[in-house]
C-alpha atoms as a PDB file:
ATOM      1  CA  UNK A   1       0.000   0.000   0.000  1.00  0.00           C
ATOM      2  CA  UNK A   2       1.596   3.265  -1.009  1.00  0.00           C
ATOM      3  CA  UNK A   3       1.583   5.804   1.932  1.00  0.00           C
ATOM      4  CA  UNK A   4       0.201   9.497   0.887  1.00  0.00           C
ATOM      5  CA  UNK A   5       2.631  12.322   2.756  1.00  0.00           C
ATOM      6  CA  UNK A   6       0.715  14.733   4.885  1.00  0.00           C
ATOM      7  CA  UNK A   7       1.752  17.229   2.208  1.00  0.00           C
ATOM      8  CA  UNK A   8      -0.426  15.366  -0.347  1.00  0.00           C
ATOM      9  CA  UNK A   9      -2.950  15.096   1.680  1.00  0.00           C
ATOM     10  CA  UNK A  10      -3.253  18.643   2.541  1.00  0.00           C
ATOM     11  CA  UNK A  11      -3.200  19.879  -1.447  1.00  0.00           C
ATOM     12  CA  UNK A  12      -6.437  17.549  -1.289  1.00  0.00           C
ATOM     13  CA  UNK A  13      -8.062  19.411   1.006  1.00  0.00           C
ATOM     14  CA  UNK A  14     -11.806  21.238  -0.153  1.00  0.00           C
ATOM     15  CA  UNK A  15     -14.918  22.568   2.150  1.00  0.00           C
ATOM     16  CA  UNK A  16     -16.153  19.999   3.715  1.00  0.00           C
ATOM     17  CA  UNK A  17     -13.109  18.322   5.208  1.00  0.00           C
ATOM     18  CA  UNK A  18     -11.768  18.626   8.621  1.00  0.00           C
ATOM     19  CA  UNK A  19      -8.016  18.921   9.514  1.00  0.00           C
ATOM     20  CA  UNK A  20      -6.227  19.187  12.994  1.00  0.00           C
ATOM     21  CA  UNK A  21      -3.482  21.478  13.605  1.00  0.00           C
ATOM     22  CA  UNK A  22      -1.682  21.431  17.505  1.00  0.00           C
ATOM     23  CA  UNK A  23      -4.707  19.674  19.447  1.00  0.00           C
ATOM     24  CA  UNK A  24      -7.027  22.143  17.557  1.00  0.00           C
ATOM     25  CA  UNK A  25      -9.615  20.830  15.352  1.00  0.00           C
ATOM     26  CA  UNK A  26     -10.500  23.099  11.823  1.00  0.00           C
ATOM     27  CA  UNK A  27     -13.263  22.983   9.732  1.00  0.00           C
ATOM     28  CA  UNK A  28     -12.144  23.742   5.829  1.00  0.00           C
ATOM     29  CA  UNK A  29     -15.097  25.712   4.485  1.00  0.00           C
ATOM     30  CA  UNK A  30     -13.817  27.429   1.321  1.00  0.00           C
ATOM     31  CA  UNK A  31     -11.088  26.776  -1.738  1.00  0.00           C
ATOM     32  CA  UNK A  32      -9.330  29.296  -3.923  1.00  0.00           C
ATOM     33  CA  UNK A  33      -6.576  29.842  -6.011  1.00  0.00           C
ATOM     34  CA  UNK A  34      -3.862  32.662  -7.399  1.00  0.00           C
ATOM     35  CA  UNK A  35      -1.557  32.442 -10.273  1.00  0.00           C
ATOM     36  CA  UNK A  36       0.216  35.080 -11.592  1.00  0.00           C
ATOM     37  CA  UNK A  37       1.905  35.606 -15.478  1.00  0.00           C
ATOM     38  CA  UNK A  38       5.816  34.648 -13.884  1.00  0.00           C
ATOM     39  CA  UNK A  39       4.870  31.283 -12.639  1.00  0.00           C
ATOM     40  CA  UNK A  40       4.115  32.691  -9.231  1.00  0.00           C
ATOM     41  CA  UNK A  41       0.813  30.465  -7.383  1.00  0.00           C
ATOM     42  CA  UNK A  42      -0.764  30.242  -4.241  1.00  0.00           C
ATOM     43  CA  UNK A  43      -3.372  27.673  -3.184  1.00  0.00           C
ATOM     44  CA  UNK A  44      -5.413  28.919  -0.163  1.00  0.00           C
ATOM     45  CA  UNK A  45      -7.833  27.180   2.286  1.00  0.00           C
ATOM     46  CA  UNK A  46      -9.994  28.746   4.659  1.00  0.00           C
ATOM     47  CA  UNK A  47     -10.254  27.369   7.938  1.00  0.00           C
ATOM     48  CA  UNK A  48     -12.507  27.774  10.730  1.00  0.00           C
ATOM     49  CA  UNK A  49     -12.169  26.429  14.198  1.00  0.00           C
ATOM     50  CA  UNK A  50     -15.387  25.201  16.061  1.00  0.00           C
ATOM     51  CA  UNK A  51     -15.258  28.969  18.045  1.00  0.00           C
ATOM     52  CA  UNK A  52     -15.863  30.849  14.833  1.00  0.00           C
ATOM     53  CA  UNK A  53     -12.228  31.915  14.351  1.00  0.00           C
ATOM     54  CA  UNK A  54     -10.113  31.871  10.841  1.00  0.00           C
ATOM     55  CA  UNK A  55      -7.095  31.409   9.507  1.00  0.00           C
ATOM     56  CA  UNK A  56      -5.866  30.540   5.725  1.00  0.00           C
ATOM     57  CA  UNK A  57      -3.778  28.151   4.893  1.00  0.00           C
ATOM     58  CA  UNK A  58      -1.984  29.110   2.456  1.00  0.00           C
ATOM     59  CA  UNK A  59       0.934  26.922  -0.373  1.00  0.00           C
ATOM     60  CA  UNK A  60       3.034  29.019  -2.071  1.00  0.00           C
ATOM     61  CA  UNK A  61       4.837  28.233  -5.190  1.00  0.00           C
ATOM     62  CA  UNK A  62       7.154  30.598  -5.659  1.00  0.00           C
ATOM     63  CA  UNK A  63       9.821  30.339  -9.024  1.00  0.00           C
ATOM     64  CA  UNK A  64      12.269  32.877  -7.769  1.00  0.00           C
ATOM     65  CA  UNK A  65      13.034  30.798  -4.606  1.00  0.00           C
ATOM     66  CA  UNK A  66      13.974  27.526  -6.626  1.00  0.00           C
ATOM     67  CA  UNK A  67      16.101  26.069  -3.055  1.00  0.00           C
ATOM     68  CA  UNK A  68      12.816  26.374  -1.093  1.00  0.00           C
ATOM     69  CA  UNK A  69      10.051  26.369  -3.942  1.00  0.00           C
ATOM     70  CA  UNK A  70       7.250  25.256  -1.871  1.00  0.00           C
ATOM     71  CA  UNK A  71       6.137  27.142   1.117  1.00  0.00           C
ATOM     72  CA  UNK A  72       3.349  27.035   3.950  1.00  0.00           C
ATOM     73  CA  UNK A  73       1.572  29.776   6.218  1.00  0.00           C
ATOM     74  CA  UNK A  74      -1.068  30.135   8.383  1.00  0.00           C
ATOM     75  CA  UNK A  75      -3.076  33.486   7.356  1.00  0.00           C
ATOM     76  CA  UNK A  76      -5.492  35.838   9.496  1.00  0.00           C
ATOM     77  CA  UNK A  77      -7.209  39.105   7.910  1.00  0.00           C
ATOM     78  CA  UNK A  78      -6.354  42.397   9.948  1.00  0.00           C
ATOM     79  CA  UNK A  79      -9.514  43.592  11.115  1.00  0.00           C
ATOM     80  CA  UNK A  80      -8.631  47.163  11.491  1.00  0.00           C
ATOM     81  CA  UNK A  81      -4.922  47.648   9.978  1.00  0.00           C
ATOM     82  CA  UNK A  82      -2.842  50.873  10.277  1.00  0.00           C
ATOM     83  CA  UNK A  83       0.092  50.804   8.121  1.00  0.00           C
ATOM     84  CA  UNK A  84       3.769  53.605   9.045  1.00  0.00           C
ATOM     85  CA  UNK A  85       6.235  54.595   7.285  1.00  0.00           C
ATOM     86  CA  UNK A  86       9.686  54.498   9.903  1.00  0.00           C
ATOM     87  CA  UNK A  87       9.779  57.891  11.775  1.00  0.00           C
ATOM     88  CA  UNK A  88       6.420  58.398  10.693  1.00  0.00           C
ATOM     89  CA  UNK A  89       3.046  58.689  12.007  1.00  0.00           C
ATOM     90  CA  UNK A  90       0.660  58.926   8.850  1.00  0.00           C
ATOM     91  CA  UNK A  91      -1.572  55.971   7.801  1.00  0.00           C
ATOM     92  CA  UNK A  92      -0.751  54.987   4.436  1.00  0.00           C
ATOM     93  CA  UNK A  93      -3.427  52.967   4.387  1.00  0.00           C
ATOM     94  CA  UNK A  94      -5.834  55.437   3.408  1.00  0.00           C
ATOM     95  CA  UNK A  95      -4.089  55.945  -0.063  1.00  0.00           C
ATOM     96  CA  UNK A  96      -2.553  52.454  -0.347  1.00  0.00           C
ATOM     97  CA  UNK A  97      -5.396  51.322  -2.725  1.00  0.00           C
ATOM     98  CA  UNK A  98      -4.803  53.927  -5.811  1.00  0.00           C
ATOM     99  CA  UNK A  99      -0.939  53.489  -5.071  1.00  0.00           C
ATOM    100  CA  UNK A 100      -1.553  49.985  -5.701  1.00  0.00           C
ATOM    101  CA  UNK A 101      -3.391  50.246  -8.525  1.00  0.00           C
ATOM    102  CA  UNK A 102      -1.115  52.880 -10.078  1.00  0.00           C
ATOM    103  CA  UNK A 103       1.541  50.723 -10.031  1.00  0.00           C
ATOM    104  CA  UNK A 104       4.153  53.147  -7.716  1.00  0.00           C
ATOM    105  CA  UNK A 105       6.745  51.863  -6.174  1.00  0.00           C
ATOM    106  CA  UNK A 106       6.310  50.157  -3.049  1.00  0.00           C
ATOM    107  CA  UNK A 107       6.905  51.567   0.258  1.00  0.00           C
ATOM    108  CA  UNK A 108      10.249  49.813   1.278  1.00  0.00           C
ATOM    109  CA  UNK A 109       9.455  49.463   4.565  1.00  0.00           C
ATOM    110  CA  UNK A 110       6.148  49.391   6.783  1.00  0.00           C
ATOM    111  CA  UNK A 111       5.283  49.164  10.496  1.00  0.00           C
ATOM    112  CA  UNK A 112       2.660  47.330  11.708  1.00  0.00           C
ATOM    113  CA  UNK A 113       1.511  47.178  15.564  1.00  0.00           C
ATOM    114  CA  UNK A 114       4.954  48.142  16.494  1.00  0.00           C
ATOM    115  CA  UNK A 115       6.580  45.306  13.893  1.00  0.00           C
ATOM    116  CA  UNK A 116       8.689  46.570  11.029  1.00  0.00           C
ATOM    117  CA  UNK A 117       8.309  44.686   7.335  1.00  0.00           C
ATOM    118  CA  UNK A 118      10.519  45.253   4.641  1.00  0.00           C
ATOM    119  CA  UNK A 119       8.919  44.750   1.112  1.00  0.00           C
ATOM    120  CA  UNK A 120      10.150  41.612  -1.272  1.00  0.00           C
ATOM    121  CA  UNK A 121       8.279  41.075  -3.731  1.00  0.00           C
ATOM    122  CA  UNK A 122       5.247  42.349  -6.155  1.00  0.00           C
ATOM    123  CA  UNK A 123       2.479  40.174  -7.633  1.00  0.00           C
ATOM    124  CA  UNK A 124      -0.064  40.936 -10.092  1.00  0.00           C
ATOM    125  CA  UNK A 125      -2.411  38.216 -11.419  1.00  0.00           C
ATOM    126  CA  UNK A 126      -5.800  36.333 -11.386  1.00  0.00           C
ATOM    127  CA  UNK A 127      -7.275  34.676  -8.418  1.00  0.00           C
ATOM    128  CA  UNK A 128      -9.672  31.719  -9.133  1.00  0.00           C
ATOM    129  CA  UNK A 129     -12.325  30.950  -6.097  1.00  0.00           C
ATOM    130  CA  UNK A 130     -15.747  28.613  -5.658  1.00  0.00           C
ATOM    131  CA  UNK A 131     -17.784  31.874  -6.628  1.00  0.00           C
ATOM    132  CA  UNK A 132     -15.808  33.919  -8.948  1.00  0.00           C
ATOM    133  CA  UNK A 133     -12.847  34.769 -11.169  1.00  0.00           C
ATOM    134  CA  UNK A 134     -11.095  38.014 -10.781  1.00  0.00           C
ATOM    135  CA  UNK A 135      -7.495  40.072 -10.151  1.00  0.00           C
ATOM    136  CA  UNK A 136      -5.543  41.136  -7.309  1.00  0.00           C
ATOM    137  CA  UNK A 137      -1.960  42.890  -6.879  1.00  0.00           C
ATOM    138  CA  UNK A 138      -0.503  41.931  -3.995  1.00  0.00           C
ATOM    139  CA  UNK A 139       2.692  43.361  -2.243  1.00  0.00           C
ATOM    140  CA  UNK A 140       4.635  41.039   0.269  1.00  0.00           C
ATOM    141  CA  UNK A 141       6.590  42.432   3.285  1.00  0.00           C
ATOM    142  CA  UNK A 142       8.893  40.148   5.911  1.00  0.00           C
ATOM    143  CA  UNK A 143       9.912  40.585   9.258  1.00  0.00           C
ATOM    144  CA  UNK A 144      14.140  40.855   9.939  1.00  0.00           C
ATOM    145  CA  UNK A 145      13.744  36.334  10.901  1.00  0.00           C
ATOM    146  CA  UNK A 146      11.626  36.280   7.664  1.00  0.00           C
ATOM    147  CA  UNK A 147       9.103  33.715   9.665  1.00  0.00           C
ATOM    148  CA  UNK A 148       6.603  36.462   9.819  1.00  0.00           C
ATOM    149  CA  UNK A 149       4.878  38.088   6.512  1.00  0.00           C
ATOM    150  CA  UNK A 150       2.640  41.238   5.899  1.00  0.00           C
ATOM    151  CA  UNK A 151       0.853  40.360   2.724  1.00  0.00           C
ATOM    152  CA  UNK A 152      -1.289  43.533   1.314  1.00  0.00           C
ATOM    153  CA  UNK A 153      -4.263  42.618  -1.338  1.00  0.00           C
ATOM    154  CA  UNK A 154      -5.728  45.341  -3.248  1.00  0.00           C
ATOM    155  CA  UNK A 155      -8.851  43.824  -5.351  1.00  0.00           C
ATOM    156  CA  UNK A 156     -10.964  45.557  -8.040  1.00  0.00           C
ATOM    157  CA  UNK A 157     -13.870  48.689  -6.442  1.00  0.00           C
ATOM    158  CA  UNK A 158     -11.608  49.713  -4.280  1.00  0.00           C
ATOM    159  CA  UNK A 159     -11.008  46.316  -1.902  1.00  0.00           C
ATOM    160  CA  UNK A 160      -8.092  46.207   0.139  1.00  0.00           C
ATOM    161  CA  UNK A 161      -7.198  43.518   2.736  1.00  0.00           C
ATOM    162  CA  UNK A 162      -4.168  42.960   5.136  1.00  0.00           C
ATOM    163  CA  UNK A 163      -2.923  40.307   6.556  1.00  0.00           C
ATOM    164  CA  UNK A 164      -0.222  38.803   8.653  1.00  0.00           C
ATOM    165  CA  UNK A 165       1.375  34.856   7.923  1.00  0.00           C
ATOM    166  CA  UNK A 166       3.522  32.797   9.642  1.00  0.00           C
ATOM    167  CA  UNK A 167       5.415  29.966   8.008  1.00  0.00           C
ATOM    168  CA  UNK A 168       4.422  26.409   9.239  1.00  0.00           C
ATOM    169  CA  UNK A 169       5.171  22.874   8.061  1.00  0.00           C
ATOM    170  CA  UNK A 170       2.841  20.240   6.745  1.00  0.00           C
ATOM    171  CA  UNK A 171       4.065  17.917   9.668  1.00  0.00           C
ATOM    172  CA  UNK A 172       2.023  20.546  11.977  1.00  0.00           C
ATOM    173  CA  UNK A 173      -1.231  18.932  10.616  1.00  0.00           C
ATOM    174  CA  UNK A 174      -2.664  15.901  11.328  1.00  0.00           C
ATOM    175  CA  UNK A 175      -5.833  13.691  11.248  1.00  0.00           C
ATOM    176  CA  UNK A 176      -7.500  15.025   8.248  1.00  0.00           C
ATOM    177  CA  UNK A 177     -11.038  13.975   7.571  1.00  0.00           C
ATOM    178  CA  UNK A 178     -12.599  14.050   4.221  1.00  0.00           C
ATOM    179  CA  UNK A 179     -16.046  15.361   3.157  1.00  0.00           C
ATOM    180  CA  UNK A 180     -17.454  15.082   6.832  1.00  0.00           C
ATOM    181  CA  UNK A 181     -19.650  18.132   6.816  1.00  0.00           C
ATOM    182  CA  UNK A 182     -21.145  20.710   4.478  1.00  0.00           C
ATOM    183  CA  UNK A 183     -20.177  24.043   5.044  1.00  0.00           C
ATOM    184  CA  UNK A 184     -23.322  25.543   5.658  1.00  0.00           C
ATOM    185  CA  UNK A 185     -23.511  22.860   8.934  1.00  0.00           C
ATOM    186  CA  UNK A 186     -21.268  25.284  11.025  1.00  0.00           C
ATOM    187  CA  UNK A 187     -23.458  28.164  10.802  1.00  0.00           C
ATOM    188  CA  UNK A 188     -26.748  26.668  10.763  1.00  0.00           C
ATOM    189  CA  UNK A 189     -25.648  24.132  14.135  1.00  0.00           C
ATOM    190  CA  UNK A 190     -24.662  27.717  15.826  1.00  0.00           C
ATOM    191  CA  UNK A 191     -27.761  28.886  14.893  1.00  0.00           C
ATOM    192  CA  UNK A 192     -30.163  25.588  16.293  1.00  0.00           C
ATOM    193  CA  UNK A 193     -27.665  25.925  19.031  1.00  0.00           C
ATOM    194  CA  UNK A 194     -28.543  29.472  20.180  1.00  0.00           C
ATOM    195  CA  UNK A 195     -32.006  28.911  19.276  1.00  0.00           C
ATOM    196  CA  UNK A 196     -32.222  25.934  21.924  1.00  0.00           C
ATOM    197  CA  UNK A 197     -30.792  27.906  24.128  1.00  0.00           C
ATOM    198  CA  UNK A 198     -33.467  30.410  23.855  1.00  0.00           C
ATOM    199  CA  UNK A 199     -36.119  28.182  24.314  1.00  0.00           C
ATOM    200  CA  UNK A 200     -34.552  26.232  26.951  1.00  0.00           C
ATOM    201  CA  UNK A 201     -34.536  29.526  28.958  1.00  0.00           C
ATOM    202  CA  UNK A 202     -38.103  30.366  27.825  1.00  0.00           C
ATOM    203  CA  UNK A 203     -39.341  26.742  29.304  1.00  0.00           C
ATOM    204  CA  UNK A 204     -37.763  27.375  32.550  1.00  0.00           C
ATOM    205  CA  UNK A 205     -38.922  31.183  33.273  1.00  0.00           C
ATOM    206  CA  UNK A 206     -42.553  30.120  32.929  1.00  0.00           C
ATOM    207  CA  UNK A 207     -41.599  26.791  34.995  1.00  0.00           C
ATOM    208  CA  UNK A 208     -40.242  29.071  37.433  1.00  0.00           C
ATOM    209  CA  UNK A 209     -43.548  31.795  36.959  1.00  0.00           C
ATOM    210  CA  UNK A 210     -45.606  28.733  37.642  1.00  0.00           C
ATOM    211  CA  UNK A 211     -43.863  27.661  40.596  1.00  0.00           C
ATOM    212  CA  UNK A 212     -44.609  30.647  42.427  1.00  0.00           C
ATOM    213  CA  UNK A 213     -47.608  31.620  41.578  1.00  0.00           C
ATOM    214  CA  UNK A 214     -49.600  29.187  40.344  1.00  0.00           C
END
């Protein structure tokens, strides 16, 4: 019987299928891709933990680092990002969007809740997901260790998303189950959750009501 790595296994993954990473169980709920005209590709999963948080996982495959061609992160969105210049207390977030899209020059260095990234590398190409096709530039930033990334998206009508990666291994991942659950289950088993709740606590105020004064 031929043995399938955990690398393998994890390039299989699609919503639907489960995957633990450190003790934590994650729910894989969406599937996308990223290619760009110089060879450049990402393949990006979307994971959600039973909590409601998220993280991408993210395989890079990038042609100017032939030694090290494949690489793996572990993605979360910025919810409220603020992006400095050293020395400087301006938000260049505000403009970053049309700088993006007018193809300047990168800032060369950014600060980001007291971190400093230094930009690497520019990407400009089409992103492929379950719902749609479209195009995204992308500039990449690395800490001094380079084990920490600040990855800036700017999409078409003015979309811009930040976020911050750490490298990871495949070997970090384990017991990975496939097409156990649809993703609409997560959402809908919150909601019959909260709604049993409700009516639990309904039932025992008039239990209560009829205790005392019935």
């Amino acid at each position: 019987m031929v043995s399938v790595s955990i690398q393998d296994q994890l390039e299989q993954l699609r919503a639907g299928d489960r995957v633990k990473c450190h003790g934590l169980q994650w729910q894989v709920t969406d599937y996308s891709t990223y290619q760009d005209a110089n060879g450049y590709e990402t393949a990006e999963w979307l994971l959600r933990s039973g909590g409601g948080t998220e993280y991408y996982l993210l395989r890079e495959v990038d042609p100017q680092n032939p030694e090290t061609l494949v690489h793996w992160y572990l993605a979360s969105e910025i919810a409220h990002p603020a992006l400095f210049q050293p020395n400087s207390e301006d938000n260049v977030l505000l403009n970053l969007w049309g700088d993006m899209q007018g193809q300047k020059t990168p800032y060369p260095e950014l600060r980001c809740f007291g971190k400093n990234y230094y930009f690497e590398s520019q990407t400009q190409g089409s992103y492929e997901g379950e719902e749609e096709n479209t195009s995204r530039i992308t500039w990449d930033y690395w800490d001094r260790s380079h084990q920490w990334n600040l990855a800036i998206e700017a999409w078409p009508d003015r979309e811009l998303h930040v976020y911050t990666s750490k490298v990871v291994k495949p070997e970090e991942f384990s017991d990975i189950e496939k097409g156990v659950f649809t993703p609409t289950q997560t959402q809908d088993s919150r909601s019959i959750s909260v709604a049993q709740v409700v009516a639990a606590s309904l039932f025992l105020l008039v239990g209560l009501y009829l205790l005392i004064f019935g």
